[in-house]
N, C-alpha and C. Protein backbone atom coordinates (compact mmCIF):
# COMPACT_ATOMS: atom_id res chain seq x y z
N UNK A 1 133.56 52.78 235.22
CA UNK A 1 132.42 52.70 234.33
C UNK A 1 131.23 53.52 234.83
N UNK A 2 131.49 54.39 235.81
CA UNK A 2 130.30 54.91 236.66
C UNK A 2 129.91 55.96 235.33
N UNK A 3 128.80 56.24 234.91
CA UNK A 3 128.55 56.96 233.75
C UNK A 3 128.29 58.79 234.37
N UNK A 4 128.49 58.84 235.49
CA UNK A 4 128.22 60.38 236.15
C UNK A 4 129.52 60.63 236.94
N UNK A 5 131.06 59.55 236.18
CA UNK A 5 131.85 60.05 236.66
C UNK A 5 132.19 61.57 236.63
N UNK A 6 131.97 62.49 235.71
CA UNK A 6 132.87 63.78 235.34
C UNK A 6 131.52 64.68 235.69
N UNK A 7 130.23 64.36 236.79
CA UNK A 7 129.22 65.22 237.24
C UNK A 7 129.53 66.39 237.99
N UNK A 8 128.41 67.03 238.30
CA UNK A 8 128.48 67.79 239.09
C UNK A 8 129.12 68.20 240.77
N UNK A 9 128.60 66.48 240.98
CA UNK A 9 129.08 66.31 242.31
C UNK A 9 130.19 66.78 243.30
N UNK A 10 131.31 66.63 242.91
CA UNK A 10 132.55 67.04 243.62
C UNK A 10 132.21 69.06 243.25
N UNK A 11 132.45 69.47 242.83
CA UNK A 11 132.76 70.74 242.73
C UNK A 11 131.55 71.50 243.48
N UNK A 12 130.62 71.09 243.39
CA UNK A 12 129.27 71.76 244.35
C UNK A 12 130.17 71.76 246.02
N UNK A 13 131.45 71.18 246.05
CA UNK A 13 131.72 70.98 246.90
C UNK A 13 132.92 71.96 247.28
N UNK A 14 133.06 73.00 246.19
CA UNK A 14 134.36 73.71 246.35
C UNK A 14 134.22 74.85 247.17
N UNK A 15 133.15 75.37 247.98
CA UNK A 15 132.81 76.07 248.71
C UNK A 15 133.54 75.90 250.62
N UNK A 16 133.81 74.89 250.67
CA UNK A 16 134.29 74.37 251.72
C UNK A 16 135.77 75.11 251.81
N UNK A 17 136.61 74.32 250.58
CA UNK A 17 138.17 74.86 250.78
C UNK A 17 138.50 75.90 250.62
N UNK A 18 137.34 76.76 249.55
CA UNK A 18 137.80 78.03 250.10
C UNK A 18 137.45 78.99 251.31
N UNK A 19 136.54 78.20 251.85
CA UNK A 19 136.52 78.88 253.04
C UNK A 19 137.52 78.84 254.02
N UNK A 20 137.92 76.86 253.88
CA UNK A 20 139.31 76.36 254.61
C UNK A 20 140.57 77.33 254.34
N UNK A 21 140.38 78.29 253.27
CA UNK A 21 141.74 78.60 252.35
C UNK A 21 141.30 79.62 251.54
N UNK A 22 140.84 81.14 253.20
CA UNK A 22 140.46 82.18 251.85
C UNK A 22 141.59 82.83 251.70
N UNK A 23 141.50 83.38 250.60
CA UNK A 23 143.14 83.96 249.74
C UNK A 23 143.63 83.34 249.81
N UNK A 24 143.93 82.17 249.60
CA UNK A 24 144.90 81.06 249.31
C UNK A 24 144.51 80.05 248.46
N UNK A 25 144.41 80.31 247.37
CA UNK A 25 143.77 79.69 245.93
C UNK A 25 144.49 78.80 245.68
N UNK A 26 145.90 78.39 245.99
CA UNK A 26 146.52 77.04 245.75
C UNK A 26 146.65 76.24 246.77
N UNK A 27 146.61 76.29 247.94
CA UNK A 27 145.82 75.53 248.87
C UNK A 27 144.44 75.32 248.94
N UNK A 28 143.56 75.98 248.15
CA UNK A 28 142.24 75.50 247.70
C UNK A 28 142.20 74.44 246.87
N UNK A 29 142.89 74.33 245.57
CA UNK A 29 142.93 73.90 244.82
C UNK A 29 143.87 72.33 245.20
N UNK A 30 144.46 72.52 245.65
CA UNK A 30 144.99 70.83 246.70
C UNK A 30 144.26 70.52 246.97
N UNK A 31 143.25 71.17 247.97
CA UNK A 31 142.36 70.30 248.43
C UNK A 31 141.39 69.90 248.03
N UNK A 32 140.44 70.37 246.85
CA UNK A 32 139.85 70.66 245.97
C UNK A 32 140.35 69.24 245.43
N UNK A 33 141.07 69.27 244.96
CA UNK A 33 141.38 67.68 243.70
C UNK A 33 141.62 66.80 245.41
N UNK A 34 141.74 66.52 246.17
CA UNK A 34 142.30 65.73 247.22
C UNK A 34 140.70 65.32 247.45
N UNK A 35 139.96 66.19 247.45
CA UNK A 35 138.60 65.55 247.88
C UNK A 35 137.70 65.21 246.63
N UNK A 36 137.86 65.75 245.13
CA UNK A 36 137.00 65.43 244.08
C UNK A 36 137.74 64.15 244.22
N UNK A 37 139.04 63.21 244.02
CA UNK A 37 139.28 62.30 243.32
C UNK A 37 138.97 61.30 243.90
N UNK A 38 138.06 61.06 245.01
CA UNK A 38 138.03 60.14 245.91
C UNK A 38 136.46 59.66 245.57
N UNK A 39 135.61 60.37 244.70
CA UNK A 39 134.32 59.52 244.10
C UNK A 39 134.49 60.21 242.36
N UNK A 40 135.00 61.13 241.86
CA UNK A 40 135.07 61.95 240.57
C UNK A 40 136.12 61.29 240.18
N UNK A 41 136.22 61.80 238.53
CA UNK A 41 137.23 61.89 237.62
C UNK A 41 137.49 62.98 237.36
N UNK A 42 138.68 63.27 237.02
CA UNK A 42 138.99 64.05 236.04
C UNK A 42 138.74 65.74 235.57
N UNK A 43 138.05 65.33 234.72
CA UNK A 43 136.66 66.63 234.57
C UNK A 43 136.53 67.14 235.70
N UNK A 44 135.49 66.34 236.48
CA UNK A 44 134.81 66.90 237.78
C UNK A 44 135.69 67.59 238.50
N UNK A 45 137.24 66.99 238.89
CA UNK A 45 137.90 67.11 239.37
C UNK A 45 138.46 68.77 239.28
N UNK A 46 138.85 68.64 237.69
CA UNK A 46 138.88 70.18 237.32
C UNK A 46 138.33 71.07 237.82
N UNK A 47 136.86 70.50 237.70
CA UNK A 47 135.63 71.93 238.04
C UNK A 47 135.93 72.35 239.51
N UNK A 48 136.27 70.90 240.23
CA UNK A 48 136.07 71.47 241.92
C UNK A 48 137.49 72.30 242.04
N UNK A 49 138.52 72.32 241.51
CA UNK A 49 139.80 73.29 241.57
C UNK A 49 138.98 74.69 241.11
N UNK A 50 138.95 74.25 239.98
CA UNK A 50 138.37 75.56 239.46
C UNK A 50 137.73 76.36 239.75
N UNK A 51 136.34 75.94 240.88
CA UNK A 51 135.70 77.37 241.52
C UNK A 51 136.70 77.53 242.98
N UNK A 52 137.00 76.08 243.59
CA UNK A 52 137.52 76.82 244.59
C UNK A 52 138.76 77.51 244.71
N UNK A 53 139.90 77.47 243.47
CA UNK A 53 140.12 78.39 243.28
C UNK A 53 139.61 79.88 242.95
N UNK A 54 138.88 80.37 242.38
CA UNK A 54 138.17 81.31 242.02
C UNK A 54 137.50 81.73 243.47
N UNK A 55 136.63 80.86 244.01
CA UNK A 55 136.18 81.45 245.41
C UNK A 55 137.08 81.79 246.49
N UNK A 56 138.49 80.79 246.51
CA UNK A 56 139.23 81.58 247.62
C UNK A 56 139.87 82.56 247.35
N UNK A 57 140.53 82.84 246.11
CA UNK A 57 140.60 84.41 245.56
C UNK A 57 139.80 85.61 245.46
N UNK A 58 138.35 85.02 245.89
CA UNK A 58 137.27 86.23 245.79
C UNK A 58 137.23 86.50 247.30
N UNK A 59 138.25 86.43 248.15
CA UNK A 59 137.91 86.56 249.68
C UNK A 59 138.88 87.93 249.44
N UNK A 60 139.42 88.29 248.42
CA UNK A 60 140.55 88.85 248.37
C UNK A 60 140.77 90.04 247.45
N UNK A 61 139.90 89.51 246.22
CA UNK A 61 139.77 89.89 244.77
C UNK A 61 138.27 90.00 243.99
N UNK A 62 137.65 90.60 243.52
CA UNK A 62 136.47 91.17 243.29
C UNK A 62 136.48 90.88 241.73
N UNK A 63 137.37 91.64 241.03
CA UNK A 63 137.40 91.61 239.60
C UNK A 63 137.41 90.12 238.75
N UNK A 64 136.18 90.44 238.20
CA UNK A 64 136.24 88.67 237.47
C UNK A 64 136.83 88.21 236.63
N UNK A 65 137.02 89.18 235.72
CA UNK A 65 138.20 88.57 234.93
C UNK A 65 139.63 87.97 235.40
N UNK A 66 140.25 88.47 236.76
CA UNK A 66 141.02 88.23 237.16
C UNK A 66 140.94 86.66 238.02
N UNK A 67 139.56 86.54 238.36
CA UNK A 67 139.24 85.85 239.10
C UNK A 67 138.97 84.20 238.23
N UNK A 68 138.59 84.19 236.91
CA UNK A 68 138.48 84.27 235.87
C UNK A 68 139.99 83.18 235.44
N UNK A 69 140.79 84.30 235.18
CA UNK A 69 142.01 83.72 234.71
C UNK A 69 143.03 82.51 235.94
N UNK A 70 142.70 82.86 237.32
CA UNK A 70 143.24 82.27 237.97
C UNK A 70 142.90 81.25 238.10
N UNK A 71 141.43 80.80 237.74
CA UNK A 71 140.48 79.81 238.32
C UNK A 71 140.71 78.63 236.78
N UNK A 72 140.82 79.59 235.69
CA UNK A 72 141.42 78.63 234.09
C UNK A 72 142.99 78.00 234.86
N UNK A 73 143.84 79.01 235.00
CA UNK A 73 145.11 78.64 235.35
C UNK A 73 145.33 77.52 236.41
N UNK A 74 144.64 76.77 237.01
CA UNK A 74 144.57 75.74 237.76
C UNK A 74 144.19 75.25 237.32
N UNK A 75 143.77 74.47 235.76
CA UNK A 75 143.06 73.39 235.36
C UNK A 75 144.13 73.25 233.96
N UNK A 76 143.79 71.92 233.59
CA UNK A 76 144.80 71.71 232.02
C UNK A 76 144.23 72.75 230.85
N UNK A 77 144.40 73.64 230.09
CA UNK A 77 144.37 74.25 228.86
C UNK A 77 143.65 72.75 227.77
N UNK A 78 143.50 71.99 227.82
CA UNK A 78 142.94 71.02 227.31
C UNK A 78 142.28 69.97 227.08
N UNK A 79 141.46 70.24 228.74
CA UNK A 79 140.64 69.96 229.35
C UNK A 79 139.14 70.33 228.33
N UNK A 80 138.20 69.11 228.69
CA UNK A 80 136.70 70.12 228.36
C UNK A 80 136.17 71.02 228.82
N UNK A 81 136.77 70.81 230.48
CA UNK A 81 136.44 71.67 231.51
C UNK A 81 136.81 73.72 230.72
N UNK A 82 137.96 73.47 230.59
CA UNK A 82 138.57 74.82 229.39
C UNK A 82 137.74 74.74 228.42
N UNK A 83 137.63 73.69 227.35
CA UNK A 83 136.97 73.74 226.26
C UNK A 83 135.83 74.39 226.86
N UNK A 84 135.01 74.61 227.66
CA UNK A 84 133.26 74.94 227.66
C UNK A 84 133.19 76.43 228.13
N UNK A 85 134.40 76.77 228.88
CA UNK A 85 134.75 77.93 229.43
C UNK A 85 135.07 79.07 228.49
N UNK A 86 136.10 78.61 227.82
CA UNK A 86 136.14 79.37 226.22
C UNK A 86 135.37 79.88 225.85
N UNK A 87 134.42 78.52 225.05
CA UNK A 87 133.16 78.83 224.26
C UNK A 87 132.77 79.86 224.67
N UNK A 88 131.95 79.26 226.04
CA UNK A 88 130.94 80.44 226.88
C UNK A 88 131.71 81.81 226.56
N UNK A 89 132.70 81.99 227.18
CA UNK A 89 133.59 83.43 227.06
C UNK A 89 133.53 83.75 225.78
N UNK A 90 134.03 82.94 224.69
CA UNK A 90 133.44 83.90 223.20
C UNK A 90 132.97 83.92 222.56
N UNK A 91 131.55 83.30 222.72
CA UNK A 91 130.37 83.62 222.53
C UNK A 91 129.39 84.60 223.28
N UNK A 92 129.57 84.86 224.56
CA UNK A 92 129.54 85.92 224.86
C UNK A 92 130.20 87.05 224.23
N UNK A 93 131.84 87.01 224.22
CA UNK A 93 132.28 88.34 223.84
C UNK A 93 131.71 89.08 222.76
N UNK A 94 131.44 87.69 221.60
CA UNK A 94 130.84 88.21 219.98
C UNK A 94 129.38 88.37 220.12
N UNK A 95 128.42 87.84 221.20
CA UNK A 95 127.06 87.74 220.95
C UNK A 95 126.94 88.89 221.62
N UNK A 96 127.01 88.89 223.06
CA UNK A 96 125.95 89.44 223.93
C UNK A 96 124.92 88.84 224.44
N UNK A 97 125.09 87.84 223.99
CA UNK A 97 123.34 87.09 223.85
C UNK A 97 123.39 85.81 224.68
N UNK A 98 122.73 86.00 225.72
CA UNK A 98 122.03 84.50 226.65
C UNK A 98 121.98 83.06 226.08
N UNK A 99 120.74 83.12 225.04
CA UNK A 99 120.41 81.98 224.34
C UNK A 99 121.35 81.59 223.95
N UNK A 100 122.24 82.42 222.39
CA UNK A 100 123.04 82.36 221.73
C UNK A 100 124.76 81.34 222.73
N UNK A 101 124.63 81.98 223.82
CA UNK A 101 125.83 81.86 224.42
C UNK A 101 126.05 80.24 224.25
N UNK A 102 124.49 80.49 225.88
CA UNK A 102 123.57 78.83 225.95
C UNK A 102 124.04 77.81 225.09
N UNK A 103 123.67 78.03 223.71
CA UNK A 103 124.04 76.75 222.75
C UNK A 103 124.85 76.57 222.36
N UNK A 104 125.83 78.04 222.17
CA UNK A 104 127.56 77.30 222.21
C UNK A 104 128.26 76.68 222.88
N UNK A 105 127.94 76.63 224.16
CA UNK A 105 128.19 75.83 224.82
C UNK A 105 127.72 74.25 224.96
N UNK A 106 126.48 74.24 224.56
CA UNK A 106 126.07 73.39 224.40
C UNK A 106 126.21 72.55 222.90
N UNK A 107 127.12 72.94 222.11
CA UNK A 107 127.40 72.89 220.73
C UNK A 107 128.50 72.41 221.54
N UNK A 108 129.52 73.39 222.23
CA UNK A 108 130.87 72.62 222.39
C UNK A 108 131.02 71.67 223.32
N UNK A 109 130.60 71.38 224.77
CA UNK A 109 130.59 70.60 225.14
C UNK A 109 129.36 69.85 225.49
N UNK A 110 127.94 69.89 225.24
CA UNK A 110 126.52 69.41 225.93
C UNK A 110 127.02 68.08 225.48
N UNK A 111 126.18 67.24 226.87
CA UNK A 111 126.27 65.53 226.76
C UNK A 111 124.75 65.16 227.30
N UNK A 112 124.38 64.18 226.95
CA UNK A 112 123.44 63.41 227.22
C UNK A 112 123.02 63.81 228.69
N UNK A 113 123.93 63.70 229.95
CA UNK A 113 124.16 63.57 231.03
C UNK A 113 123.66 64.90 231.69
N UNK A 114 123.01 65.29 231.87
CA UNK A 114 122.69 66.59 232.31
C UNK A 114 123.44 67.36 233.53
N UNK A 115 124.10 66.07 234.61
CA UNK A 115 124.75 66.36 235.60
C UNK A 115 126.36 66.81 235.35
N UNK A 116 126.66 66.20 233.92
CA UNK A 116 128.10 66.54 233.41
C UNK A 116 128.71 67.68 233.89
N UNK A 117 129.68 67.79 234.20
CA UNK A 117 129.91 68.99 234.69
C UNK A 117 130.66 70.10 233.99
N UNK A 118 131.31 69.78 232.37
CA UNK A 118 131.81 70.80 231.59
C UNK A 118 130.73 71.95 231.61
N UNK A 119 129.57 71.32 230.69
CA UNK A 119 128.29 72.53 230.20
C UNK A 119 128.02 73.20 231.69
N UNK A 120 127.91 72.62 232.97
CA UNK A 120 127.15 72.94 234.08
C UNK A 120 128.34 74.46 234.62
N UNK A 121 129.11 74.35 234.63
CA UNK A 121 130.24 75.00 234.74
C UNK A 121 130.13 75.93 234.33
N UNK A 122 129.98 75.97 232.44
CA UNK A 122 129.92 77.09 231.79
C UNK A 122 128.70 78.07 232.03
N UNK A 123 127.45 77.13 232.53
CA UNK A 123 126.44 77.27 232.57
C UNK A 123 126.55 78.64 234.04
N UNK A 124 127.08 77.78 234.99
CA UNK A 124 127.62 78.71 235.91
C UNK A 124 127.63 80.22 235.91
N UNK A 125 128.83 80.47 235.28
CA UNK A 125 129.85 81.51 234.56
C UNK A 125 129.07 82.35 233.57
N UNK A 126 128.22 81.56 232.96
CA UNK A 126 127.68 82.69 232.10
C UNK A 126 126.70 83.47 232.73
N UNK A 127 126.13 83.06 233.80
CA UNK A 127 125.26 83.71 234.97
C UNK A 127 125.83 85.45 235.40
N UNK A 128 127.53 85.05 235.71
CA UNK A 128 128.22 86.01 235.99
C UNK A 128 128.31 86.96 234.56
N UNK A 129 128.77 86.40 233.52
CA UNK A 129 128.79 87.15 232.40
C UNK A 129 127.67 88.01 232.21
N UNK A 130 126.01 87.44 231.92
CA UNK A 130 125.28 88.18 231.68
C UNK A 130 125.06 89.17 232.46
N UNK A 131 125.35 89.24 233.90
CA UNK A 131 124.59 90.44 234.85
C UNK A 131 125.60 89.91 235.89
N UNK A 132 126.58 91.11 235.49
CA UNK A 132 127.89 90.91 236.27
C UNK A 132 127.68 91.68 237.78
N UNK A 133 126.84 92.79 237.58
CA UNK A 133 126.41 93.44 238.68
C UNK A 133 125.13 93.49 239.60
N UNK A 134 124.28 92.32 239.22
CA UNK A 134 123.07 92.42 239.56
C UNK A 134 122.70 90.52 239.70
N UNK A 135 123.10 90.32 240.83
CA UNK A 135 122.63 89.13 242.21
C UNK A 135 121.59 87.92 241.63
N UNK A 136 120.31 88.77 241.70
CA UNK A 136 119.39 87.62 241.54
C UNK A 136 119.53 87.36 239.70
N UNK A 137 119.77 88.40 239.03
CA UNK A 137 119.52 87.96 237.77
C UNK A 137 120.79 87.33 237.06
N UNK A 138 122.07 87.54 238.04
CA UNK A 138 122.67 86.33 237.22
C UNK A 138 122.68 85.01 238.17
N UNK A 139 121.70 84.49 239.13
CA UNK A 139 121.83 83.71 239.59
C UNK A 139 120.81 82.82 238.30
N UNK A 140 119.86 83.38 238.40
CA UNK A 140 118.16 83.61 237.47
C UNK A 140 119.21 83.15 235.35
N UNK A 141 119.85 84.17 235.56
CA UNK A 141 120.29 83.50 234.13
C UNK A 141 120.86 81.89 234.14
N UNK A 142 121.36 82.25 235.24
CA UNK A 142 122.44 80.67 235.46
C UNK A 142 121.53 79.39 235.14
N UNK A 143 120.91 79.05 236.54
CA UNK A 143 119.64 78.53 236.68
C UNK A 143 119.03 78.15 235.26
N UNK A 144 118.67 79.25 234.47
CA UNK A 144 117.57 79.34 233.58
C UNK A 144 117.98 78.54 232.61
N UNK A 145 119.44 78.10 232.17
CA UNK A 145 120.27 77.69 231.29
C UNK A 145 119.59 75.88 231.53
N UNK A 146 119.02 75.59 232.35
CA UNK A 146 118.80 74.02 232.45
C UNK A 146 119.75 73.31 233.11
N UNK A 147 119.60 72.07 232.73
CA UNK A 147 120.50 70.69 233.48
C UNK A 147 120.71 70.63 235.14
N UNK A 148 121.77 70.70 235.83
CA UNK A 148 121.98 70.51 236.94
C UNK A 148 121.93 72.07 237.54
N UNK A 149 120.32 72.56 237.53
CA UNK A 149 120.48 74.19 238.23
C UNK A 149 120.52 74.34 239.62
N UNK A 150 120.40 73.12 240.85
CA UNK A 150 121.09 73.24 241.93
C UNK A 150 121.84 73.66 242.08
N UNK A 151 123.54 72.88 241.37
CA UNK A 151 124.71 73.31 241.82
C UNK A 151 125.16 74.98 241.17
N UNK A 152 124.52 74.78 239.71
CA UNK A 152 124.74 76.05 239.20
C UNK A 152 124.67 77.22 239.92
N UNK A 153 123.41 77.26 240.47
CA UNK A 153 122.58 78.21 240.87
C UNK A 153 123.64 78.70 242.64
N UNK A 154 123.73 77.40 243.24
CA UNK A 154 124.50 77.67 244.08
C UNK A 154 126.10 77.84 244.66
N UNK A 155 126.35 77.79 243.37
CA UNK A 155 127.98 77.70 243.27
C UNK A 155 127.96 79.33 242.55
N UNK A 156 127.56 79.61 242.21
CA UNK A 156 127.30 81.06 241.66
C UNK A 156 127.15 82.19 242.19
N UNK A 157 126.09 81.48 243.33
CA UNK A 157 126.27 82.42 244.56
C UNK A 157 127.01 82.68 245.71
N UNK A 158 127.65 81.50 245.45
CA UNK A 158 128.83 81.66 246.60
C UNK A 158 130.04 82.01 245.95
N UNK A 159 130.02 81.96 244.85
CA UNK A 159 131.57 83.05 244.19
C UNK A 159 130.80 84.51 244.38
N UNK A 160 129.60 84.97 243.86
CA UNK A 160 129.75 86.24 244.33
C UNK A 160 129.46 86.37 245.25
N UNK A 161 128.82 85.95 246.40
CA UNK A 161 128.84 85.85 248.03
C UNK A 161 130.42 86.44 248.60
N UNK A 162 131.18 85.86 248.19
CA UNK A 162 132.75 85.62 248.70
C UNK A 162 133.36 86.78 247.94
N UNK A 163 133.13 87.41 246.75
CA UNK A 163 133.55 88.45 245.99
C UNK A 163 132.91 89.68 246.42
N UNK A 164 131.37 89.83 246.63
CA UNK A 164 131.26 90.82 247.01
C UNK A 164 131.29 90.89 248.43
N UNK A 165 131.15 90.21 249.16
CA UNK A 165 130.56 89.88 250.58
C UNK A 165 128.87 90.47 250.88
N UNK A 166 129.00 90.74 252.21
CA UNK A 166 127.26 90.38 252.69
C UNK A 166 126.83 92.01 252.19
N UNK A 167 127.59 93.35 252.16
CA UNK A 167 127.02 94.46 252.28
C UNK A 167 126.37 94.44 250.55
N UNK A 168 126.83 93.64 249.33
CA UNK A 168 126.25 93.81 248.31
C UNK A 168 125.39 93.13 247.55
N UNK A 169 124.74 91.99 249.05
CA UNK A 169 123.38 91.11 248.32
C UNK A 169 122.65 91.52 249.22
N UNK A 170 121.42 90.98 248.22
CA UNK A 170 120.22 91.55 248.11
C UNK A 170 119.63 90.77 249.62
């Protein structure tokens, strides 16, 4: 009944296994659900596979789309966690547009809960989308999106931390 079961919490935490497990995205992702399920559900659970997959593949792999598909491919296709990821992705593809993106996502999955972790996720990701090449401003988009911009903000930077490494931040 904990109402911040499917939060932010666990996945702010996926920075660890992939460090435990760089290039090794399915040993991230074990450990990843081995440590969300022990205060998270579900959801949450997803999210923490989901970047640390994505981050221990970026020890390895640069390209986001690729990075992208591997990090979906470790979670259920029918998940909200997917559902918000989508959105974001095509609403971006058709907009271009920040705001625009923002509220599809927030159309498809936003909850009361600000810490939820579907929207926070997408919220993430679209950081990377808008300013795929430029550090502070998709940290700055991420962030800017609202709700839980701690983890956003810092889970964002440690996928491209780990993707580009140290010679391409600022």
């Amino acid at each position: 009944r904990n109402e911040f079961k499917d939060s932010c919490g666990s996945f702010i935490r996926s920075e660890i296994w992939a460090c435990v497990a760089p290039g090794l995205p399915l040993l991230a992702a074990r450990l990843a659900r081995e440590d969300a399920v022990v205060d998270h559900t579900d959801e949450s659970a997803y999210a923490e596979m989901l970047f640390a997959v994505i981050e221990s593949a970026a020890y390895v792999e640069e390209d986001r789309d690729k990075l992208m598909a591997l990090g979906l491919a470790a979670i259920p296709d029918d998940s909200r966690m997917a559902h918000a990821i989508r959105a974001m992705q095509e609403a971006w593809d058709r907009t271009r547009d920040w705001a625009a993106t923002r509220q599809a996502v927030l159309d498809a999955e936003g909850r009361w809960n600000f810490t939820d972790a579907p929207q926070n996720i997408a919220f993430t990701l679209l950081g990377w989308y808008s300013a795929p090449d430029d550090f502070g401003k998709a940290i700055c988009d991420s962030v800017n999106c609202g709700y839980d911009t701690d983890c956003t903000g810092a889970t964002l930077g440690a996928i491209l931390g780990a993707a580009w490494g140290a010679r391409r931040l600022p």
